[in-house]
C-alpha atoms as a PDB file:
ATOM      1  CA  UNK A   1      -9.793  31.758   3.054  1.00  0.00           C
ATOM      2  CA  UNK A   2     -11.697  30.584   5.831  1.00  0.00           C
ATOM      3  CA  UNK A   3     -14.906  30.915   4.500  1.00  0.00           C
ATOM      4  CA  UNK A   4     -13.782  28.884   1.514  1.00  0.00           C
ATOM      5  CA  UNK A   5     -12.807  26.045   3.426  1.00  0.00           C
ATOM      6  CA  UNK A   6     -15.448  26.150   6.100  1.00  0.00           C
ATOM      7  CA  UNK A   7     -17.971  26.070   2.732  1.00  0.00           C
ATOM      8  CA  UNK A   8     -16.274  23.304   2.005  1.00  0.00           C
ATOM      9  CA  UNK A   9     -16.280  20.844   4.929  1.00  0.00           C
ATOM     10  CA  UNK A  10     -20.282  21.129   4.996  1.00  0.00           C
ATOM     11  CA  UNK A  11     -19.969  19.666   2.147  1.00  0.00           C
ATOM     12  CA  UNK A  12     -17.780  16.895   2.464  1.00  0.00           C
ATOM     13  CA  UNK A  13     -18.872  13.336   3.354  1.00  0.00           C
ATOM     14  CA  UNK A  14     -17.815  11.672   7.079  1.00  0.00           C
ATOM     15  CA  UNK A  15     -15.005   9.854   5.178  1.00  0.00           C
ATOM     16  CA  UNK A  16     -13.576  12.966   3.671  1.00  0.00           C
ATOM     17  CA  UNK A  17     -14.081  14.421   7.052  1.00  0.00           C
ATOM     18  CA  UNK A  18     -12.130  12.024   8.901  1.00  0.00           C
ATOM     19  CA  UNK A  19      -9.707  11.826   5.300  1.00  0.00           C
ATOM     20  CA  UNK A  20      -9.038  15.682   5.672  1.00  0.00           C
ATOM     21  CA  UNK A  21      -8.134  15.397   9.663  1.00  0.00           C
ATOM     22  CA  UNK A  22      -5.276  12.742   9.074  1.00  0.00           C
ATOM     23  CA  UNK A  23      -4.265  14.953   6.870  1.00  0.00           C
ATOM     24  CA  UNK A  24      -3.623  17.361   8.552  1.00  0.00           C
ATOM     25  CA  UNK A  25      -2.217  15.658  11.668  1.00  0.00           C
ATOM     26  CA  UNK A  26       0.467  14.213   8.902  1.00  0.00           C
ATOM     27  CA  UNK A  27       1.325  17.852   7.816  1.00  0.00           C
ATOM     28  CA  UNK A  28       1.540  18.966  11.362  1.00  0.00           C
ATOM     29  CA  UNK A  29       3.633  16.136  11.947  1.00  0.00           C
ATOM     30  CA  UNK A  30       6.181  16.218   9.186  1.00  0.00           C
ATOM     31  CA  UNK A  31       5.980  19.839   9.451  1.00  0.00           C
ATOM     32  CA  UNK A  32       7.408  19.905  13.109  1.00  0.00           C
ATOM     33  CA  UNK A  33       9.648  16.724  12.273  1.00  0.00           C
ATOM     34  CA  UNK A  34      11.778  18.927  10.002  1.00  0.00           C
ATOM     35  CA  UNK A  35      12.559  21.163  12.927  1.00  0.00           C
ATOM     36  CA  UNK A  36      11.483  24.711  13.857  1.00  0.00           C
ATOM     37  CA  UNK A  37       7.695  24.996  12.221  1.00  0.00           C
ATOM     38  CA  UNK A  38       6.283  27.622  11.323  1.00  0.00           C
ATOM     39  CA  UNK A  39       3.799  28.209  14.051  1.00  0.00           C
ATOM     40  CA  UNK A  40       1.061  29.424  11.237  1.00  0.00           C
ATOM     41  CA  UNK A  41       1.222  26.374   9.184  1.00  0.00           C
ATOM     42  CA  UNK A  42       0.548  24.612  11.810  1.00  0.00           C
ATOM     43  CA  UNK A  43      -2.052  26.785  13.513  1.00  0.00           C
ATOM     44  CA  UNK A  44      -3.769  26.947   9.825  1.00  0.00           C
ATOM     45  CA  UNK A  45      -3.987  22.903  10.369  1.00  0.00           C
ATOM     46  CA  UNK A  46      -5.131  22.865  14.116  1.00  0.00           C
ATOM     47  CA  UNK A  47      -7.913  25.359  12.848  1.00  0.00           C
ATOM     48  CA  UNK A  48      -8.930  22.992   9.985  1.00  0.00           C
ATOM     49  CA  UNK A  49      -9.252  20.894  13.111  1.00  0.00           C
ATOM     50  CA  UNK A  50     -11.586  23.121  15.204  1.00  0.00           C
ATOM     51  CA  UNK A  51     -14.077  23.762  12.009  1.00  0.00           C
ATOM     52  CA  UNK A  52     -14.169  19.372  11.738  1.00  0.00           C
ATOM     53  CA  UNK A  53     -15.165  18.437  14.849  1.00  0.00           C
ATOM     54  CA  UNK A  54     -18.684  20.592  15.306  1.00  0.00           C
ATOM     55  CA  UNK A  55     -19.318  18.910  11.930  1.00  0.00           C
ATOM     56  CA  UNK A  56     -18.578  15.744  12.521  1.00  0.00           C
ATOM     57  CA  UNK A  57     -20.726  16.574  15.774  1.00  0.00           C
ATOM     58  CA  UNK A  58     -23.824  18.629  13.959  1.00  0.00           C
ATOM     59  CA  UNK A  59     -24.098  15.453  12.013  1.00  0.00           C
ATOM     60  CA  UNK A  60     -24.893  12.886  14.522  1.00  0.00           C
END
């Protein structure tokens, strides 16, 4: 799966970028709101995360 999604942030425009990180901060958030997360949900969100920043980065 990771391929598939790092295939797929190249591709997306600054706005989805920065549309795809809140996002994930509000799954992480409601996520761990409802009490005792799953830890690999929310790594799986912090990792979409790590792979939109060097873009957002390679792009300046």
């Amino acid at each position: 799966m990771g391929l598939l999604i790092e295939s797929h942030i190249n591709s997306l425009s600054e706005n989805g970028l920065m549309l795809l990180v809140e996002d994930a901060e509000r799954r992480i958030g409601s996520h761990v709101a409802c009490g005792d997360p799953v830890e690999e949900y929310v790594d799986h969100q912090k990792y979409i995360f790590s792979l939109v920043q060097p873009e957002l980065e390679r792009r300046k």
